[in-house]
PDB file of N, CA and C in Angstrom:
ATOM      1  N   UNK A   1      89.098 106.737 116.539  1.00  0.00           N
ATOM      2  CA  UNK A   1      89.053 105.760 117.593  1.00  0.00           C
ATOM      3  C   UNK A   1      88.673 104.414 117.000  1.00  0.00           C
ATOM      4  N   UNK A   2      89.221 103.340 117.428  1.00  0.00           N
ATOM      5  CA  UNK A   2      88.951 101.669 116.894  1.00  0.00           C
ATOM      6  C   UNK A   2      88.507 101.146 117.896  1.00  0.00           C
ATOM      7  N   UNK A   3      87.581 100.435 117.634  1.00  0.00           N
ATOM      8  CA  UNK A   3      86.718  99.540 118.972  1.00  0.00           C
ATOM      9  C   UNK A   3      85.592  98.743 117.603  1.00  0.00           C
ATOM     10  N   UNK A   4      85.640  97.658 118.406  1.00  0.00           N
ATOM     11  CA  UNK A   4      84.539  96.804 117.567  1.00  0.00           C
ATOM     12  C   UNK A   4      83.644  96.750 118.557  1.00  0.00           C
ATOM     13  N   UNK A   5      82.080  95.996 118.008  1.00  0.00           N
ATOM     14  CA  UNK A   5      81.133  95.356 118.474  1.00  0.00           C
ATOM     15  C   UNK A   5      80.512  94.466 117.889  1.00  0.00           C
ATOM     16  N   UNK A   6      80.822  93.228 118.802  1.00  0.00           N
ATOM     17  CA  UNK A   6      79.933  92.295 117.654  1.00  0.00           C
ATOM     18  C   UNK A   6      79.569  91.753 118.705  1.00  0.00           C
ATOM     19  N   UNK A   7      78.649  90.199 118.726  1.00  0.00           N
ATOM     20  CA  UNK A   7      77.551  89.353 118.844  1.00  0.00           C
ATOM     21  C   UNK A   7      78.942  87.848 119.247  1.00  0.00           C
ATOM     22  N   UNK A   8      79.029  87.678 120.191  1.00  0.00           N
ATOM     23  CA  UNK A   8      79.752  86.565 121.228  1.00  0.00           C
ATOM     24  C   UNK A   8      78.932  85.257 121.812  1.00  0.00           C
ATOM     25  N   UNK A   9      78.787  84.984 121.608  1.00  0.00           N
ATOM     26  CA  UNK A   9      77.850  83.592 122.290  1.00  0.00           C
ATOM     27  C   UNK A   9      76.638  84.006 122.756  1.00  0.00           C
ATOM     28  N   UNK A  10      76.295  85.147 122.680  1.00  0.00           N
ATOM     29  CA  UNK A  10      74.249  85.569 123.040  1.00  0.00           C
ATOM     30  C   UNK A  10      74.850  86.938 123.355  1.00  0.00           C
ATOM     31  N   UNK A  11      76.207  87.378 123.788  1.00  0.00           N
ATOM     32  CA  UNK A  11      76.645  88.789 124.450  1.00  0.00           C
ATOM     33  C   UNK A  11      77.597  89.470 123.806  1.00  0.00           C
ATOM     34  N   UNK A  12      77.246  90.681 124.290  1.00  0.00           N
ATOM     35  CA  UNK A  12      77.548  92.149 123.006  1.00  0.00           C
ATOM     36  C   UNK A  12      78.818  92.378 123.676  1.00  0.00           C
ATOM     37  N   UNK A  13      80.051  92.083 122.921  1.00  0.00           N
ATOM     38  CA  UNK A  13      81.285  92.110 123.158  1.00  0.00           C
ATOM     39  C   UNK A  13      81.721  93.375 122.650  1.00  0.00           C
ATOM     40  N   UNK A  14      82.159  94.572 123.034  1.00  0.00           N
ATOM     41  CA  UNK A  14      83.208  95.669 122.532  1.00  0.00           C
ATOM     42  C   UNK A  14      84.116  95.755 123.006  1.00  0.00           C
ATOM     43  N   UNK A  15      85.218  95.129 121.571  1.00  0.00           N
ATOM     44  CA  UNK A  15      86.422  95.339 121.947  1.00  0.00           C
ATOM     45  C   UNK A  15      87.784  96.891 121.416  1.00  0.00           C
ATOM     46  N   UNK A  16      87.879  97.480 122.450  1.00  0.00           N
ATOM     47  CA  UNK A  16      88.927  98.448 122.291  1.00  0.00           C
ATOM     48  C   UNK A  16      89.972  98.247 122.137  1.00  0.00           C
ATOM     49  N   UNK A  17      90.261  99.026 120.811  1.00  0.00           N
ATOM     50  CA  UNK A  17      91.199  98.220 120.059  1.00  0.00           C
ATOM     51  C   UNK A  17      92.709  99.952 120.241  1.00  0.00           C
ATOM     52  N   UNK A  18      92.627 100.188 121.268  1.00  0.00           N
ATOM     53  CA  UNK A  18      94.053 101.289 121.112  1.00  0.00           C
ATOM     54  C   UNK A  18      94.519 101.195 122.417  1.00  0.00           C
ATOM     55  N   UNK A  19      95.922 101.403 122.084  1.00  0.00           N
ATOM     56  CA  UNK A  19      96.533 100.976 123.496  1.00  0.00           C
ATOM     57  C   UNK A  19      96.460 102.416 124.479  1.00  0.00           C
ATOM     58  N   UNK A  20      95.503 103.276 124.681  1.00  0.00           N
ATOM     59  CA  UNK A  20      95.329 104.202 125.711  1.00  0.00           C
ATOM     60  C   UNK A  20      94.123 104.770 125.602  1.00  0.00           C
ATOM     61  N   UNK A  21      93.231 104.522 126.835  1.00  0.00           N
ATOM     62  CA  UNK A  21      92.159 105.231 127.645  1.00  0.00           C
ATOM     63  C   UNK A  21      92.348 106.097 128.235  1.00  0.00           C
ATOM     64  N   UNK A  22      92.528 106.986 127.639  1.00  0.00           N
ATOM     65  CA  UNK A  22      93.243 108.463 128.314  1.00  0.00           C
ATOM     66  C   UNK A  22      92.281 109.974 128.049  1.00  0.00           C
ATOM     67  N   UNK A  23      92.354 110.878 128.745  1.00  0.00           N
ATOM     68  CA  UNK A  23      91.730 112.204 128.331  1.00  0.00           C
ATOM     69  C   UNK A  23      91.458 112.725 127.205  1.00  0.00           C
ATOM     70  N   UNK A  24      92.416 111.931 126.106  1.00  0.00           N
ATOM     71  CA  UNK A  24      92.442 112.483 125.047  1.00  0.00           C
ATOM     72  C   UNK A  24      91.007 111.863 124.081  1.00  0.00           C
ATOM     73  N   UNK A  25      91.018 110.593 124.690  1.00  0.00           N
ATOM     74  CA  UNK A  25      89.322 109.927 123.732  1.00  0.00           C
ATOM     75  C   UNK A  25      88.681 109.979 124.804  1.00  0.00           C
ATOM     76  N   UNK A  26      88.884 109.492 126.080  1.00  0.00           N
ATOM     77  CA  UNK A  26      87.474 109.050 127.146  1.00  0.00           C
ATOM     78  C   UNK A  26      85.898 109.725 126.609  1.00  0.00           C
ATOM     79  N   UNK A  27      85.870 110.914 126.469  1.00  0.00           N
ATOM     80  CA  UNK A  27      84.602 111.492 126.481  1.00  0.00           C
ATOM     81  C   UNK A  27      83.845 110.422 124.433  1.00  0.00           C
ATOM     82  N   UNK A  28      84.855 110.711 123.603  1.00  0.00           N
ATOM     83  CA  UNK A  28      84.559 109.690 122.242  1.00  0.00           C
ATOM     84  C   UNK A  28      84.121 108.528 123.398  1.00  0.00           C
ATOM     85  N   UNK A  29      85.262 107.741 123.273  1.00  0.00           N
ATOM     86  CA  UNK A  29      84.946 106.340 123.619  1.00  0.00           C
ATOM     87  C   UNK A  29      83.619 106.188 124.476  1.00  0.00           C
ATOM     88  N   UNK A  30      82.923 106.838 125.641  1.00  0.00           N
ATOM     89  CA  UNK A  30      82.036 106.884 125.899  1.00  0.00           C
ATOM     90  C   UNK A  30      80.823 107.129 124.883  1.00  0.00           C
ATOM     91  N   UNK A  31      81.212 108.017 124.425  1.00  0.00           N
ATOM     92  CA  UNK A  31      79.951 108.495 123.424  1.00  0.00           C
ATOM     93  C   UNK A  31      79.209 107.509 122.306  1.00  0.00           C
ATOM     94  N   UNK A  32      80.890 106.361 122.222  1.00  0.00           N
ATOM     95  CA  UNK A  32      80.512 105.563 120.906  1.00  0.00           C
ATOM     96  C   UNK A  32      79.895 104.243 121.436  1.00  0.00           C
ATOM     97  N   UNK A  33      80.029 103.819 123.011  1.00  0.00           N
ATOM     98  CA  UNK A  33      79.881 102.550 123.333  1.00  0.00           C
ATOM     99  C   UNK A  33      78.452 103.013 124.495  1.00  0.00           C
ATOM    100  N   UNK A  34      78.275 103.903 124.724  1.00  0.00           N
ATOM    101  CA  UNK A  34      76.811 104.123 125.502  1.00  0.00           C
ATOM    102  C   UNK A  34      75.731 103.370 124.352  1.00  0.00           C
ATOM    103  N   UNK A  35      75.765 103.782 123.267  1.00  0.00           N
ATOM    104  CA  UNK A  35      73.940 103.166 122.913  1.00  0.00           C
ATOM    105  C   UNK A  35      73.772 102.133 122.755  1.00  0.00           C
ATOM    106  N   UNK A  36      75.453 101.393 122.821  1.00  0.00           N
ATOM    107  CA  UNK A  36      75.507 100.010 122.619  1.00  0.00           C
ATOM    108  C   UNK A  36      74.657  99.097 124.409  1.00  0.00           C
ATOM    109  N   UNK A  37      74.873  99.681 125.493  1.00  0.00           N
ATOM    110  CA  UNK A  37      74.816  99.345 126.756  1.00  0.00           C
ATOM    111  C   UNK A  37      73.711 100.060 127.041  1.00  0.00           C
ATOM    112  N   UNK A  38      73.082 100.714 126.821  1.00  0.00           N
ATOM    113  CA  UNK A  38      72.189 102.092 127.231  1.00  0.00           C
ATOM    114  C   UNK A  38      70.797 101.289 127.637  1.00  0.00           C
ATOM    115  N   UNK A  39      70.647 100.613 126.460  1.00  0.00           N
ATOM    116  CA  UNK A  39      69.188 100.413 126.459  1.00  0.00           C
ATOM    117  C   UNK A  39      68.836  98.475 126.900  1.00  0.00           C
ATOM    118  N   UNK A  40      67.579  98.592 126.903  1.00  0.00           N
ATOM    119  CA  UNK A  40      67.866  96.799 127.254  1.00  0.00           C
ATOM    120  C   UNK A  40      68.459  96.119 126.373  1.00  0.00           C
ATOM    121  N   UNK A  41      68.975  94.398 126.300  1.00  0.00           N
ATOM    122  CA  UNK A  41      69.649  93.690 125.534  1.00  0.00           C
ATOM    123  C   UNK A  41      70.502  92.417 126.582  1.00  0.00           C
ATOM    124  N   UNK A  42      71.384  91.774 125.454  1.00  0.00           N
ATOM    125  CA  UNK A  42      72.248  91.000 126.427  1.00  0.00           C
ATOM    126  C   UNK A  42      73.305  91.539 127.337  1.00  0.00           C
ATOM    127  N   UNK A  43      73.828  90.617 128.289  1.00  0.00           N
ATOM    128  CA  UNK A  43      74.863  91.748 129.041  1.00  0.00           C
ATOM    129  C   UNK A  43      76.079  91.542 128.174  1.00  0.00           C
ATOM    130  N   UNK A  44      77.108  92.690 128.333  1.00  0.00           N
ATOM    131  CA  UNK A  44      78.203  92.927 127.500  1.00  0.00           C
ATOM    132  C   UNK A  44      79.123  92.393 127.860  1.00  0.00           C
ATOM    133  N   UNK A  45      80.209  92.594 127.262  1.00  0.00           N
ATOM    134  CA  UNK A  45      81.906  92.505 127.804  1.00  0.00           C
ATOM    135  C   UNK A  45      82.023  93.280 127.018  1.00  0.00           C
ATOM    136  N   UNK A  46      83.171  94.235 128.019  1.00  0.00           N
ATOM    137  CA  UNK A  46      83.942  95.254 127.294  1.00  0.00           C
ATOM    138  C   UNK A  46      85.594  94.786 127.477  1.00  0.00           C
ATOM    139  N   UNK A  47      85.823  94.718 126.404  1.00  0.00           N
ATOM    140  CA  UNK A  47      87.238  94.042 126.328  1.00  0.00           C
ATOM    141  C   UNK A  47      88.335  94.871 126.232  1.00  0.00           C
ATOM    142  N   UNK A  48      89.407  95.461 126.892  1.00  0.00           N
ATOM    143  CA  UNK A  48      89.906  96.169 127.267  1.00  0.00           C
ATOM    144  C   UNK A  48      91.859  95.726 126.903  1.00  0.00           C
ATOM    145  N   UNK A  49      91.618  94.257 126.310  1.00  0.00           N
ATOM    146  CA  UNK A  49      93.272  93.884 126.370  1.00  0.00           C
ATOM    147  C   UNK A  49      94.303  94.318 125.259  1.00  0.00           C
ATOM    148  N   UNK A  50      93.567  95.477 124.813  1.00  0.00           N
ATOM    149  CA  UNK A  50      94.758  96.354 123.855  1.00  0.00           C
ATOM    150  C   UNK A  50      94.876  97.339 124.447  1.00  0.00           C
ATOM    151  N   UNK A  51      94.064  97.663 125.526  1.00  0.00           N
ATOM    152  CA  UNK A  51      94.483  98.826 126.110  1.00  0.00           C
ATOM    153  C   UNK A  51      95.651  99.153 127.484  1.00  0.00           C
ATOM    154  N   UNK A  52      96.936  99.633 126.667  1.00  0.00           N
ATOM    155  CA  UNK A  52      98.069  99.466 127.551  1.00  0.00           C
ATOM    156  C   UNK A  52      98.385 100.753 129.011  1.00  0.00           C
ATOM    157  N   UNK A  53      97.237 101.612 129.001  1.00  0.00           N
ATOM    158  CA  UNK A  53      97.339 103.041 129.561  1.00  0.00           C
ATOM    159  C   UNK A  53      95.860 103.358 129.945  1.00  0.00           C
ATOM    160  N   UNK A  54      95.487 103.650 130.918  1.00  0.00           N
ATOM    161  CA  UNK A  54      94.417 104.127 131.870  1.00  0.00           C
ATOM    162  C   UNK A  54      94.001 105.040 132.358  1.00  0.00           C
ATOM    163  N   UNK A  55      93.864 106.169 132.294  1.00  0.00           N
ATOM    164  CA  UNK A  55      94.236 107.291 133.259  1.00  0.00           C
ATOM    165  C   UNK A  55      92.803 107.240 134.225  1.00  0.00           C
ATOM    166  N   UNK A  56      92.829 108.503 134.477  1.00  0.00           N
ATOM    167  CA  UNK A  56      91.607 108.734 135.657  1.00  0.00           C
ATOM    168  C   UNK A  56      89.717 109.133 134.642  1.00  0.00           C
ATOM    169  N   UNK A  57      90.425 109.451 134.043  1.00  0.00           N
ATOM    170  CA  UNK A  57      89.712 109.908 132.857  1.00  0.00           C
ATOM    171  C   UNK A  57      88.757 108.746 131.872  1.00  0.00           C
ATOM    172  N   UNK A  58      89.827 107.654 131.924  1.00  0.00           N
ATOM    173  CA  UNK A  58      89.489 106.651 130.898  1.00  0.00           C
ATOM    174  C   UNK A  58      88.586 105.803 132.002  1.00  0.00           C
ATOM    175  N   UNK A  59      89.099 105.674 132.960  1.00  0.00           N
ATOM    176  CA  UNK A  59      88.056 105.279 134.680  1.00  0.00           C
ATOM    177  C   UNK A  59      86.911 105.572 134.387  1.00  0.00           C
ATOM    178  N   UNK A  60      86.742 106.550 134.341  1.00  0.00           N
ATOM    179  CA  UNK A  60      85.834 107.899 134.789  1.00  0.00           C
ATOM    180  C   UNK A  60      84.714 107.611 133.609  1.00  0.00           C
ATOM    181  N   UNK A  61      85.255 107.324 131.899  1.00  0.00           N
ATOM    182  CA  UNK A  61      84.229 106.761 131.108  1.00  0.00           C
ATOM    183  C   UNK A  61      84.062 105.132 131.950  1.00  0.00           C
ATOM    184  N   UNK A  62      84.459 104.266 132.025  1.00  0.00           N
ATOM    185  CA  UNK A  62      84.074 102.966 132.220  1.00  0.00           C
ATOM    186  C   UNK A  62      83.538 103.121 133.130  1.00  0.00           C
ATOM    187  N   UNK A  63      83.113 103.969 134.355  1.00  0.00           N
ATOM    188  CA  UNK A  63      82.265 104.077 135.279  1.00  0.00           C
ATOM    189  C   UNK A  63      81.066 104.231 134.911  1.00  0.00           C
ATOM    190  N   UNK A  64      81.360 105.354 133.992  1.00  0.00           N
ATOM    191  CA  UNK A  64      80.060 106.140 133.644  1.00  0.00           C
ATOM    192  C   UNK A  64      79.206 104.880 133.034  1.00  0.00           C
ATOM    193  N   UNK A  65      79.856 104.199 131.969  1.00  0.00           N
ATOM    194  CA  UNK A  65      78.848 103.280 131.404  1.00  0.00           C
ATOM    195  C   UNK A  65      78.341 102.184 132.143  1.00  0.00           C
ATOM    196  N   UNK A  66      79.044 101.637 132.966  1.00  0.00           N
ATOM    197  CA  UNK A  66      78.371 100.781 133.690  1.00  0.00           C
ATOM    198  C   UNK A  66      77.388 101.490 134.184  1.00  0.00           C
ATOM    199  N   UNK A  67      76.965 102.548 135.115  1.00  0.00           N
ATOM    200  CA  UNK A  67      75.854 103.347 135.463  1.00  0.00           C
ATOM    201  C   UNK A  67      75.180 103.477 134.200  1.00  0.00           C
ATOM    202  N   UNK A  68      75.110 103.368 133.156  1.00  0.00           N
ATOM    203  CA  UNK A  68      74.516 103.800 132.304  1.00  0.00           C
ATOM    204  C   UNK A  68      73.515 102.398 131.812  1.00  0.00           C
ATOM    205  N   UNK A  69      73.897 101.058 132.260  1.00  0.00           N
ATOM    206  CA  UNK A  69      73.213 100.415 131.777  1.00  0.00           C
ATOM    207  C   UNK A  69      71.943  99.899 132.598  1.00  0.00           C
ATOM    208  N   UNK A  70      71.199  99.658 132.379  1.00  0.00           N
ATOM    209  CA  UNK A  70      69.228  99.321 132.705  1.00  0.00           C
ATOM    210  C   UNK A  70      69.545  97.953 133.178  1.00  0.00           C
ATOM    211  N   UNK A  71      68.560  98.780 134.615  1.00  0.00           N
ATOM    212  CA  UNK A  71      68.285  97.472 135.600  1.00  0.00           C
ATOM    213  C   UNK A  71      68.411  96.276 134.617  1.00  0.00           C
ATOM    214  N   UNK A  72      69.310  94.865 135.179  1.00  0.00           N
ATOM    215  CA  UNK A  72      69.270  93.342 135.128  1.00  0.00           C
ATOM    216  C   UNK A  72      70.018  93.153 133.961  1.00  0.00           C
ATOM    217  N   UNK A  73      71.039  94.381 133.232  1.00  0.00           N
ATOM    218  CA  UNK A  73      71.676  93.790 132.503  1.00  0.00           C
ATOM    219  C   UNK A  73      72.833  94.151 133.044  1.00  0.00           C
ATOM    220  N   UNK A  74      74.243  93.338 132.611  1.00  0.00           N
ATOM    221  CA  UNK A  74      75.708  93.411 133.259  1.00  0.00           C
ATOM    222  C   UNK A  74      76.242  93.565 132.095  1.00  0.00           C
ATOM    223  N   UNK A  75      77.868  94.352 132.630  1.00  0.00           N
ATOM    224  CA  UNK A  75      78.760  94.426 132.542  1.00  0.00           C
ATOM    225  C   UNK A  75      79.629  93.810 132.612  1.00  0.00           C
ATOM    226  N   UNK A  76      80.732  93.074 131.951  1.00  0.00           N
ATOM    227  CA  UNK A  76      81.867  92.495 132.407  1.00  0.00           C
ATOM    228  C   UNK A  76      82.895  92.903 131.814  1.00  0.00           C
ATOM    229  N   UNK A  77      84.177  93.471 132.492  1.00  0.00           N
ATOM    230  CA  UNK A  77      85.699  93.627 131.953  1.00  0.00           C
ATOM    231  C   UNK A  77      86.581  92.134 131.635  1.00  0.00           C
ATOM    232  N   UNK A  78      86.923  92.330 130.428  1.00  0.00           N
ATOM    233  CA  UNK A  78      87.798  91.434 130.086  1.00  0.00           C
ATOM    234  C   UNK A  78      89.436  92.077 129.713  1.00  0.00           C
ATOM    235  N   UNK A  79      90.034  90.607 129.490  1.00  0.00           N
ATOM    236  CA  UNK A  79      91.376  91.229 129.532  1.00  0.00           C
ATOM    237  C   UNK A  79      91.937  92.596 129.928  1.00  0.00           C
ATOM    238  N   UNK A  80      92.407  92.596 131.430  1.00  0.00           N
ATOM    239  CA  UNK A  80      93.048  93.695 131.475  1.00  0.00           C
ATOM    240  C   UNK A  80      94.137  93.417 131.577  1.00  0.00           C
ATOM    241  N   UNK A  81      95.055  94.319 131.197  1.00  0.00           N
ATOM    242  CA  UNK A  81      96.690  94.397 131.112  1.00  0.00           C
ATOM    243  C   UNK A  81      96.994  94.718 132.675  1.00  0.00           C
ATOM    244  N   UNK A  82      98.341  94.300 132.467  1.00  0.00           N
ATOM    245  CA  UNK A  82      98.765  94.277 134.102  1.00  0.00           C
ATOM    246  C   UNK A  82      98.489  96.071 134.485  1.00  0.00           C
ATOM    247  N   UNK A  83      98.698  97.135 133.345  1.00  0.00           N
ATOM    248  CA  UNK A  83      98.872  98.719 133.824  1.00  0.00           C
ATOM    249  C   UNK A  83      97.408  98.935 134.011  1.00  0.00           C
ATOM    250  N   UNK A  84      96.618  98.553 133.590  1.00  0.00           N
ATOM    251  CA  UNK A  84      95.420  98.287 134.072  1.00  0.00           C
ATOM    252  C   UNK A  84      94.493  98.107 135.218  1.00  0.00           C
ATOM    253  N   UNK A  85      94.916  96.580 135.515  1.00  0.00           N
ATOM    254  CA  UNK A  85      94.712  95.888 136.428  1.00  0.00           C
ATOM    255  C   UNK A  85      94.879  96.658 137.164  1.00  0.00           C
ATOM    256  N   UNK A  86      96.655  97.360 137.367  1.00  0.00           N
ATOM    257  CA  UNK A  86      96.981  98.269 138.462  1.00  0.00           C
ATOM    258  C   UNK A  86      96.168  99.334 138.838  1.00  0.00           C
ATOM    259  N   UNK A  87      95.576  99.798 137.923  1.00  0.00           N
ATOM    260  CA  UNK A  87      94.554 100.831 137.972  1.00  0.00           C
ATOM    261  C   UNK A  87      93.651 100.827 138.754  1.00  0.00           C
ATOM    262  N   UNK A  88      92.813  99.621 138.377  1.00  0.00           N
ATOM    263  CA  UNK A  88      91.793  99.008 138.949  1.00  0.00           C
ATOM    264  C   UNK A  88      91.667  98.113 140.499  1.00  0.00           C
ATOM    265  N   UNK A  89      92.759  98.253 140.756  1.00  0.00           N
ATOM    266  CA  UNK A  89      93.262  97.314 141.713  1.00  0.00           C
ATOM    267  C   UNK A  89      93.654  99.039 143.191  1.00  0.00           C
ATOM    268  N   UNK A  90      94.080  99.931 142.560  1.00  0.00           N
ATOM    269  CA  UNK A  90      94.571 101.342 143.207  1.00  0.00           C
ATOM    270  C   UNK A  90      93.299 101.660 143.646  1.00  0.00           C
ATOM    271  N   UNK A  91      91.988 101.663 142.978  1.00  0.00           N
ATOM    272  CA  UNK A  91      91.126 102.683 142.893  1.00  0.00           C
ATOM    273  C   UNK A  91      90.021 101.608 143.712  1.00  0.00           C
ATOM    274  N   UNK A  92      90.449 100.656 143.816  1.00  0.00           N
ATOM    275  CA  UNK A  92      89.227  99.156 144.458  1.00  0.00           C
ATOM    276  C   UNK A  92      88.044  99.124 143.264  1.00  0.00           C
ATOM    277  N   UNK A  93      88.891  99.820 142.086  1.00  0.00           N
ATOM    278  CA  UNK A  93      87.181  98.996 140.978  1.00  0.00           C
ATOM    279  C   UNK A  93      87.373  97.844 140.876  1.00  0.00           C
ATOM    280  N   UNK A  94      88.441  97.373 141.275  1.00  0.00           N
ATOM    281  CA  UNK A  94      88.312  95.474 141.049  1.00  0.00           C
ATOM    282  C   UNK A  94      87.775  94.753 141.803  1.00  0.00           C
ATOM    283  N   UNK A  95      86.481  95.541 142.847  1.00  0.00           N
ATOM    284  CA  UNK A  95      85.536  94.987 143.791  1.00  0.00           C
ATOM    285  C   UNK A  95      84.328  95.646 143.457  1.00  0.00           C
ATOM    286  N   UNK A  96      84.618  96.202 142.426  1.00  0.00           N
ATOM    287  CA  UNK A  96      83.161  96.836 141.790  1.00  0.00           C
ATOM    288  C   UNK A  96      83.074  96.138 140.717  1.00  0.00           C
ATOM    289  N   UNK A  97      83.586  95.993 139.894  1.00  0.00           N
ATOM    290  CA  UNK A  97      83.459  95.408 138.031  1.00  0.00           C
ATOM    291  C   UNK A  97      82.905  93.857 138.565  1.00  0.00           C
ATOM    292  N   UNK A  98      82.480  93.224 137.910  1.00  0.00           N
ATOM    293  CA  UNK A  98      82.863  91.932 137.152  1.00  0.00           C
ATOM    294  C   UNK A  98      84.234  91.341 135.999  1.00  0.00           C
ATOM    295  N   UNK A  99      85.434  91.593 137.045  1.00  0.00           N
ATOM    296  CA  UNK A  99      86.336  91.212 136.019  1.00  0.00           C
ATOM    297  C   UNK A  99      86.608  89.992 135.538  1.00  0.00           C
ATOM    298  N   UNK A 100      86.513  89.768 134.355  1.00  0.00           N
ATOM    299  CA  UNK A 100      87.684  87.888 134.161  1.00  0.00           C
ATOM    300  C   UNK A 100      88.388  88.425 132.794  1.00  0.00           C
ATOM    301  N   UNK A 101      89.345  87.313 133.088  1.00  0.00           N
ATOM    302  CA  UNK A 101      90.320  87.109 132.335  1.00  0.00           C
ATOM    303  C   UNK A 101      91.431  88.231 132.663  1.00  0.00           C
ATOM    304  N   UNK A 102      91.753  88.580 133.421  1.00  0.00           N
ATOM    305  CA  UNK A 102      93.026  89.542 134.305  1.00  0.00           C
ATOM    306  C   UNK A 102      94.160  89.018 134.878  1.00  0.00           C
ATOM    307  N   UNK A 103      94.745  90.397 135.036  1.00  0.00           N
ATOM    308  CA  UNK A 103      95.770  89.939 135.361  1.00  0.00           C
ATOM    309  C   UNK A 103      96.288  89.266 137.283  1.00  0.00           C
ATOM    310  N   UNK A 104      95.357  89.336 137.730  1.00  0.00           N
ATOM    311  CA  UNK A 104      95.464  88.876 138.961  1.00  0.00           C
ATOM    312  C   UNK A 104      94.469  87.859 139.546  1.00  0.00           C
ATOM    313  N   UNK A 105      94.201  87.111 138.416  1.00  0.00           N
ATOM    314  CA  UNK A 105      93.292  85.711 138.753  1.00  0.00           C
ATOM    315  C   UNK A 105      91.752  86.333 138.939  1.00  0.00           C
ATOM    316  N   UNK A 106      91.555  86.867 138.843  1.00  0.00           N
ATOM    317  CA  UNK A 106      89.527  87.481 138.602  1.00  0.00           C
ATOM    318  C   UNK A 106      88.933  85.980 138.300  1.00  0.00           C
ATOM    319  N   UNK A 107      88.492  85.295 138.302  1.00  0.00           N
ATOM    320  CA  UNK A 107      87.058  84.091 138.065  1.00  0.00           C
ATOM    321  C   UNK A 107      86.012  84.836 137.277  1.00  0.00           C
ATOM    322  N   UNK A 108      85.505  84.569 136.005  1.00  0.00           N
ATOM    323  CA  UNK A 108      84.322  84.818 135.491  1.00  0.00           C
ATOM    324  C   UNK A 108      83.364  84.644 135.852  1.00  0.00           C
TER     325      UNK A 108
END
């Protein structure tokens, strides 16, 4: 699995770097980006604009971690792809996330 993390203007940016969030990593990809969010720190962006495929599964981790992070720190989705977006847009997480930079005008 490819995903970076680095240090963005004061905030912990991980970016996923494969074009599918699917059943086949969700439970990895969770596993590798929880200790990054887990504990206190700055709030993140999880950057998502290589990822061309979504399933219910790959949801299902990005849920989980947002629950996973400690009172007063955030989350934010960046770049989502339009198959994405669609995702997120089907399921109404695009009234749960903090999205910007999307494909359907989100405001940061």
């Amino acid at each position: 699995m490819n995903l970076t993390v680095e240090d963005e203007d004061g905030l912990v940016v991980i970016r996923m770097l494969e074009k599918r969030l699917d059943a086949v990593i969700a439970g990895e990809f969770k596993d590798l980006v929880r200790p990054h969010l887990a504990a206190p720190g700055p709030d993140a962006i999880l950057d998502l604009s290589e990822v061309e495929f979504l399933d219910s599964s790959g949801l299902g981790a990005v849920i989980a971690l947002r629950k996973a992070l400690p009172e007063g720190r955030r989350m934010r989705l960046r770049g989502l792809t339009p198959n994405v977006t669609r995702v997120f847009r089907l399921t109404r997480m695009d009234q749960i996330f903090d999205i910007i930079d999307a494909g359907f005008g989100a405001q940061p």
